[in-house]
Protein backbone atom coordinates (compact mmCIF):
# COMPACT_ATOMS: atom_id res chain seq x y z
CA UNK A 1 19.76 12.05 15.71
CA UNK A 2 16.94 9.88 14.11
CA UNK A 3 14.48 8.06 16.41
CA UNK A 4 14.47 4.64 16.30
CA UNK A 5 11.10 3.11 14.36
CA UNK A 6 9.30 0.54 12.96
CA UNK A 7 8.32 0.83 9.85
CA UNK A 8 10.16 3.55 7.13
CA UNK A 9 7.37 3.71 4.24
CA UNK A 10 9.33 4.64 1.12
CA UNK A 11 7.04 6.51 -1.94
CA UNK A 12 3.45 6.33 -2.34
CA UNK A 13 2.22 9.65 -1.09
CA UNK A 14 -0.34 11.57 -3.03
CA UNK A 15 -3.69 13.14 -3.64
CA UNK A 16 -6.66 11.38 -5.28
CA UNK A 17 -9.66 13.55 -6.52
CA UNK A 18 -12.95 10.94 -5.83
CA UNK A 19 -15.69 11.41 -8.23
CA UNK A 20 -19.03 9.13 -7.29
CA UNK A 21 -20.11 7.42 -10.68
CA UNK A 22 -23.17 5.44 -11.89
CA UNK A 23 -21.20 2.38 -13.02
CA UNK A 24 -17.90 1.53 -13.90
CA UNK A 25 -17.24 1.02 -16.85
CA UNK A 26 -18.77 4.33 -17.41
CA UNK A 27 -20.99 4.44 -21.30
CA UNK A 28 -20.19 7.24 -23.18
CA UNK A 29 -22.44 10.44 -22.06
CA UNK A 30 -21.74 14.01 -22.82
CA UNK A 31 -22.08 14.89 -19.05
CA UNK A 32 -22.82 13.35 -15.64
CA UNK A 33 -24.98 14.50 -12.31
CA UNK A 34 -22.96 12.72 -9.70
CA UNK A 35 -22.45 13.36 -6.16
CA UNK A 36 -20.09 15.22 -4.34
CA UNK A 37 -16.42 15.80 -6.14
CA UNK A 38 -13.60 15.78 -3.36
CA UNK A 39 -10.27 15.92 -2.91
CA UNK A 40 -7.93 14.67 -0.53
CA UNK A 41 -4.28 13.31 0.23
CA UNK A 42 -3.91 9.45 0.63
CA UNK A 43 -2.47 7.63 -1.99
CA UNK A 44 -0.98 4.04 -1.51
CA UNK A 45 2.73 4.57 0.85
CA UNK A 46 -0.21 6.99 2.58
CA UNK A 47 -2.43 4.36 3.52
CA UNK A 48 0.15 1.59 4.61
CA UNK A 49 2.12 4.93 6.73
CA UNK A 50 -1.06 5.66 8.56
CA UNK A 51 -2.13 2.17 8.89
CA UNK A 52 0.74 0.69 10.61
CA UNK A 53 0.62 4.24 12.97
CA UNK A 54 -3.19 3.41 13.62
CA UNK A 55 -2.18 -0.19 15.01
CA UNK A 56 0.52 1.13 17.29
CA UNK A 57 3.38 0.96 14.95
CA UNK A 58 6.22 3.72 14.78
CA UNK A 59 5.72 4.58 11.28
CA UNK A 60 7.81 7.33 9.32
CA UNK A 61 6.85 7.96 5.47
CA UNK A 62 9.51 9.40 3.01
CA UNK A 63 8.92 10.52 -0.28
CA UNK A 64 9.16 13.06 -2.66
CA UNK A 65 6.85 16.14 -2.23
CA UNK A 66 5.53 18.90 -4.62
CA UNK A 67 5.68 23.09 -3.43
CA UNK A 68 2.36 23.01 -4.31
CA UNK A 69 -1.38 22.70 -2.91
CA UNK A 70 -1.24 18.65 -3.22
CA UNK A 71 1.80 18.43 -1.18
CA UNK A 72 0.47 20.56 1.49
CA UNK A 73 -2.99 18.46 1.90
CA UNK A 74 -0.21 15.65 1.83
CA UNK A 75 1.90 17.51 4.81
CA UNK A 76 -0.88 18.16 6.73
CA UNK A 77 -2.87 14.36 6.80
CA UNK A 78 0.36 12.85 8.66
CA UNK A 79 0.68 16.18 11.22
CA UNK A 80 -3.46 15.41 11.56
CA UNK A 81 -2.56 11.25 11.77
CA UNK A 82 0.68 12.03 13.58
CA UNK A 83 2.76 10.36 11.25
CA UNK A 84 5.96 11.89 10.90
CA UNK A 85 6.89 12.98 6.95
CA UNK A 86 10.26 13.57 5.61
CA UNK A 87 9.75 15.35 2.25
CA UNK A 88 12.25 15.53 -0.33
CA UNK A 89 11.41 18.34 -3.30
CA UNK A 90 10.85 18.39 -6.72
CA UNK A 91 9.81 20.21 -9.74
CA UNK A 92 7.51 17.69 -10.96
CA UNK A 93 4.66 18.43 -8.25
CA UNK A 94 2.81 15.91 -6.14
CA UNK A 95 1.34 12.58 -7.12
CA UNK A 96 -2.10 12.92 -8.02
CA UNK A 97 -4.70 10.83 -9.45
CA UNK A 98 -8.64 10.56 -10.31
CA UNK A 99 -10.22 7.88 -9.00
CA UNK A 100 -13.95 6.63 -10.51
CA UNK A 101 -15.76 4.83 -7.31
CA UNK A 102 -18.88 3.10 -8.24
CA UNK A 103 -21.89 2.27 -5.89
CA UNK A 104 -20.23 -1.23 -5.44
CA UNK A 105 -17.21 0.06 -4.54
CA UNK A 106 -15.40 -0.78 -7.50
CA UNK A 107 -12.39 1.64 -8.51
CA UNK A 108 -11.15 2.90 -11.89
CA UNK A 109 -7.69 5.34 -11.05
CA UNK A 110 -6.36 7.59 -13.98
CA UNK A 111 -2.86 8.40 -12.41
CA UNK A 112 -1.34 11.80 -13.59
CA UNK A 113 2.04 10.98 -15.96
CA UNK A 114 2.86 14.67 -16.20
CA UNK A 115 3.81 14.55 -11.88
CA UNK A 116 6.53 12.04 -12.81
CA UNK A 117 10.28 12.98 -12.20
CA UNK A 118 12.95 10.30 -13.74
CA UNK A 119 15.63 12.50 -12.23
CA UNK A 120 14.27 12.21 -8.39
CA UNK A 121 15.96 10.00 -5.99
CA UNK A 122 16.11 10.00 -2.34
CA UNK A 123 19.30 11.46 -1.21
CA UNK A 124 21.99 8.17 0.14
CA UNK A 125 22.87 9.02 3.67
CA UNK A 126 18.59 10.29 4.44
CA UNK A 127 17.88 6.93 2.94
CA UNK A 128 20.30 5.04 4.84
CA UNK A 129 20.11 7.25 8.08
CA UNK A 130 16.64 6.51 8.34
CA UNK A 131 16.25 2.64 6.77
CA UNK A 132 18.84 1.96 9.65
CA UNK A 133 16.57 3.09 12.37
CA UNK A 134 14.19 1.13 11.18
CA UNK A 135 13.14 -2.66 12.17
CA UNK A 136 11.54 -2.90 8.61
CA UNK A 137 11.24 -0.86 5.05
CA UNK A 138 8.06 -1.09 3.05
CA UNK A 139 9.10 0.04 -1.05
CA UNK A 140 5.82 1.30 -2.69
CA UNK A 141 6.51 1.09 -6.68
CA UNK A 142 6.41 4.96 -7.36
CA UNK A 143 9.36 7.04 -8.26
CA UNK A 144 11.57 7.06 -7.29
CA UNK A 145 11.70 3.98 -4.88
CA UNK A 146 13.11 1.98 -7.83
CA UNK A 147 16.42 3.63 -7.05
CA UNK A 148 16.62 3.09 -3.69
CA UNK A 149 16.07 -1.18 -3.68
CA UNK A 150 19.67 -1.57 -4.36
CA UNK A 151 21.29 0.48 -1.02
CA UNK A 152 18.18 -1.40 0.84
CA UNK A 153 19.91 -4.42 0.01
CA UNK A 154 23.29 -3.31 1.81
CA UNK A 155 21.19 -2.82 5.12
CA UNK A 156 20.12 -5.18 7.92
CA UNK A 157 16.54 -4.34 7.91
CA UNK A 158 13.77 -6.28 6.56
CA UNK A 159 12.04 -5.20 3.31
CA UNK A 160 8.31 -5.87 2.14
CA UNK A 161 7.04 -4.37 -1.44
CA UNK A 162 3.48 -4.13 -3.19
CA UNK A 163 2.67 -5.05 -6.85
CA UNK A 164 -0.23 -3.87 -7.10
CA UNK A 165 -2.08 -5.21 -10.32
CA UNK A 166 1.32 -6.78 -11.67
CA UNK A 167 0.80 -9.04 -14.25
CA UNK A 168 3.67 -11.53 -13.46
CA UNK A 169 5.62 -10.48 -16.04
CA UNK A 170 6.86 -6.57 -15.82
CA UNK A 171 10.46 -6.34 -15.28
CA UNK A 172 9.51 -3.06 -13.41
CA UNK A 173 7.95 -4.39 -11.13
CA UNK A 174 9.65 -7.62 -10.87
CA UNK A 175 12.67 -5.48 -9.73
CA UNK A 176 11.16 -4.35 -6.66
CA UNK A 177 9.99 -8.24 -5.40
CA UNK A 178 13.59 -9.35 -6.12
CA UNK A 179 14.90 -6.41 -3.08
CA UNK A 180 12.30 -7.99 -0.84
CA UNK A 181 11.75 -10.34 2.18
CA UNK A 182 7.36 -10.37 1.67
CA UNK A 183 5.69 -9.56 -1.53
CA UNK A 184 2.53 -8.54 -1.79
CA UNK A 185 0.34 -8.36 -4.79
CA UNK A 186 -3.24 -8.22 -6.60
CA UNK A 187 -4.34 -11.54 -7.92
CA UNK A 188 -6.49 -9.41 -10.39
CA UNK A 189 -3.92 -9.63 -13.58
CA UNK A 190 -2.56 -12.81 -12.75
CA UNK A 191 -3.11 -15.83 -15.62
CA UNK A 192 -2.06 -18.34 -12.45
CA UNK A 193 -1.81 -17.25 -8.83
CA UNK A 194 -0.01 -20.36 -7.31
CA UNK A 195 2.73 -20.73 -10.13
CA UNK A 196 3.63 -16.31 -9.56
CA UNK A 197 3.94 -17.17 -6.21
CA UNK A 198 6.49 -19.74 -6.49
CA UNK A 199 8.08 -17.84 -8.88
CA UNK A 200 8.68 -15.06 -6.46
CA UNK A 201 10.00 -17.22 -4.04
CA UNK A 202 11.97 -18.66 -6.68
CA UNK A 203 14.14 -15.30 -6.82
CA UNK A 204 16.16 -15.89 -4.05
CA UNK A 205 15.52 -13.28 -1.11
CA UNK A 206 11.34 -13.00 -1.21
CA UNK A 207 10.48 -16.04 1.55
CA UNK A 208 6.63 -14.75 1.78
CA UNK A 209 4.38 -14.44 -0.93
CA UNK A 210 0.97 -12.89 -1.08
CA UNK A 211 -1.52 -12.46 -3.51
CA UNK A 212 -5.38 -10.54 -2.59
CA UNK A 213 -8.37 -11.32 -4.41
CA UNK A 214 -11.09 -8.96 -3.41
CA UNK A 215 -13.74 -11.25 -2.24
CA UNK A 216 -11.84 -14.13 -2.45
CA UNK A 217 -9.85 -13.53 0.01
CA UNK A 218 -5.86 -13.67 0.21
CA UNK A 219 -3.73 -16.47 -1.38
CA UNK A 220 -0.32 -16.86 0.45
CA UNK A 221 2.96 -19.10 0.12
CA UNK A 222 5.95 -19.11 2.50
CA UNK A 223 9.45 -20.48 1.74
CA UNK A 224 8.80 -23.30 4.65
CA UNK A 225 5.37 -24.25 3.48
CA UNK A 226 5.00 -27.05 -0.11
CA UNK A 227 1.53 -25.17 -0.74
CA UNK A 228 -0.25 -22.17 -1.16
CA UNK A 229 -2.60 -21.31 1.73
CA UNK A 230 -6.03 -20.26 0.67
CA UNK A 231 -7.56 -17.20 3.31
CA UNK A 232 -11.12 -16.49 2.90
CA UNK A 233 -12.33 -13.17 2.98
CA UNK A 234 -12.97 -11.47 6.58
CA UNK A 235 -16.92 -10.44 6.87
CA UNK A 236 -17.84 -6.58 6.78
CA UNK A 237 -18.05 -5.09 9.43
CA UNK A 238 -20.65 -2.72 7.58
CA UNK A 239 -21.90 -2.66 4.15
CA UNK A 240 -19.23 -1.66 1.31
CA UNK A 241 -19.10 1.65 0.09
CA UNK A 242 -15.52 2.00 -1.79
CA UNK A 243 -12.39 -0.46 -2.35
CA UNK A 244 -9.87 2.32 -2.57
CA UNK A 245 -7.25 1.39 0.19
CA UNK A 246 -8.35 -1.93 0.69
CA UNK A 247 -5.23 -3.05 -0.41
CA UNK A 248 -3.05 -0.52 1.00
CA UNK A 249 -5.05 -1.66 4.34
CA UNK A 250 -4.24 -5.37 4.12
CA UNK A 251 -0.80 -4.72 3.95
CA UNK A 252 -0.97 -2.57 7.04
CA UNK A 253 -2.58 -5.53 9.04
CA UNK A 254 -0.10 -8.36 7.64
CA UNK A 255 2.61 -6.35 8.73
CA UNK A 256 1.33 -5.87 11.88
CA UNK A 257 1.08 -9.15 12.46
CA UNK A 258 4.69 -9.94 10.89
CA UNK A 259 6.11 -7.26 13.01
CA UNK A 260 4.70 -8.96 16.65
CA UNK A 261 5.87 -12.40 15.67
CA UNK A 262 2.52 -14.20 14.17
CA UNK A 263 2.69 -16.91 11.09
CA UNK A 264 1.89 -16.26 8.34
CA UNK A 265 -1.59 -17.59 8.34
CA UNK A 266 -2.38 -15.53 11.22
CA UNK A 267 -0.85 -12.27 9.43
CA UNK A 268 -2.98 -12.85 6.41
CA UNK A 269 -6.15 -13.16 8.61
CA UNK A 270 -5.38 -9.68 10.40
CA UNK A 271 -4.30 -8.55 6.58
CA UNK A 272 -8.56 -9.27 5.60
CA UNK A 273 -9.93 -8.23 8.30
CA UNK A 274 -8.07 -4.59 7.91
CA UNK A 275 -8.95 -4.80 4.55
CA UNK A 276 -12.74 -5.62 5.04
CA UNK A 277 -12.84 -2.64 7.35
CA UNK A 278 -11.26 -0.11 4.61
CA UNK A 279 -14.29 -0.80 2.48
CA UNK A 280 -16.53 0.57 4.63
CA UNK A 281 -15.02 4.00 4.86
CA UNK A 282 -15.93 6.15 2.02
CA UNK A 283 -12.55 7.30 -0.30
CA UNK A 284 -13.08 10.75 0.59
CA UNK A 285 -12.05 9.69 4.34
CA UNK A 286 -8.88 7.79 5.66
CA UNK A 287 -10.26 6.15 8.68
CA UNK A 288 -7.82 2.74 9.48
CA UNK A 289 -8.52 0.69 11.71
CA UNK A 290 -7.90 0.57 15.29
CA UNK A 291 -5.42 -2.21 16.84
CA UNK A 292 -8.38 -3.16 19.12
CA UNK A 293 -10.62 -3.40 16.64
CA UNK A 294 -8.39 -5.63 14.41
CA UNK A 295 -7.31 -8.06 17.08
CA UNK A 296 -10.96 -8.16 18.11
CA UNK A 297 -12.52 -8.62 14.86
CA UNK A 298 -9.42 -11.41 14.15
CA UNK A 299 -10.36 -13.62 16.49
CA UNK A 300 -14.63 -13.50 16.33
């Protein structure tokens, strides 16, 4: 018996190792002083999974998991969060990454190739045992969640997927915003925001589009709306010490707001405020924010 949830987070769990640098991009040196070195679980399907918990959302994360040290920092940030996991193995080991944070905030990642496992998938019936509970499925783009947009499409549940830095252009990912009801995505590598927006909805299933652009704000188009709506950025609620999860964050709060029946302009406004708040917690922490202290912030 599966309980009934929310939200099933598909992929995106993982460990990032944090290193503090002097600028990014980082001249040539044979060595750096920098600050503490840390290391610690929370990787993109990580951030959304606790998020949506964090705001009062059933949330249950599946993905594949390493038998190694990763995957057990990994196991025990949702037991700490509360978040239930469901781990499927493999030989490959645990996502990991390296992540340059700059005293802006700014973000380099250098994602590990060697942890990836073209032979993973998530076994049918777990998949469609635990979609089916589910009132919606968020698809991060890591392996192996490319295998599993096809059965989503067989299900009645609601789908949402993240980009990331897409350029517009990559089949990859272009594959996961075709399986999807909301895309979300980084304006950052994007020659023309509006136009990839309509393009999206242009696929056929997609019927929100959303593109986030740091300071700018959020840029968002909806199948029952002739223009794209321009969201400013939410003010800090503290000064900005690291991006990392910002995005991850501003998912969390559009969803939230999707999931209790806002608009869409509302959604993206609880989508920058989360995100505002994630870059004032350092990346060695995963701190989201509180459903109080979104709805509160949202309407100041």
């Amino acid at each position: 018996m599966i309980d009934r949830t929310d939200v099933l987070v598909l992929g995106g769990a993982g460990v990032d190792t944090v290193v503090p640098v002097p600028d990014l991009p980082l001249p040539f040196a044979d060595s750096y002083l920098v600050p503490a070195i840390r290391t610690r679980a929370g990787q993109t399907g990580d951030g959304v999974a606790l998020g949506l918990h964090a705001l009062g959302l059933r949330t249950t994360h599946l993905d594949v998991l390493g038998d190694d040290p990763e995957g057990a920092l990994v196991r025990d940030l949702h037991e700490r969060h509360g978040v239930p996991f469901v781990a499927v193995p493999t030989p490959a080991g645990t996502k990991r990454a390296v992540n340059l944070v700059d005293p802006l905030g700014r973000r380099l990642s250098l994602y590990d190739g060697s942890r990836q496992d073209d032979t993973a998938r998530f076994p049918d019936d777990l998949l469609r045992d635990l979609a089916g509970a589910a009132r919606h499925v968020h698809v991060s783009i890591t392996d192996p969640c490319q295998h599993a947009v096809a059965a989503l499409a067989d299900l009645p549940v609601t789908v949402s997927t993240d980009l990331h830095d897409w350029d517009g252009a990559n089949p990859y990912h272009e594959q996961f915003a075709r399986g999807a009801d909301l895309v979300f995505m980084s304006a950052a590598a994007l020659p023309d925001v509006p136009a990839t927006l309509r393009r999206v909805l242009a696929m056929g299933r997609p019927h929100v589009a959303v593109a986030t652009a740091g300071a700018e704000g959020a840029y968002v188009l909806t199948r029952d709306a002739p223009d794209v709506l321009h969201v400013p950025v939410a003010p800090l609620p503290a000064p900005a010490v690291d991006s990392n999860g910002a995005g991850d964050a501003f998912v969390s709060g559009f969803l939230f707001g999707h999931l209790t029946g806002e608009p869409a302009p509302a959604c993206a406004r609880l989508g920058t405020v989360a995100g505002a708040h994630a870059c004032t917690v350092p990346g060695t922490r995963v701190d989201p924010i509180s459903r109080a202290a979104l709805l509160t912030r949202a309407t100041a």
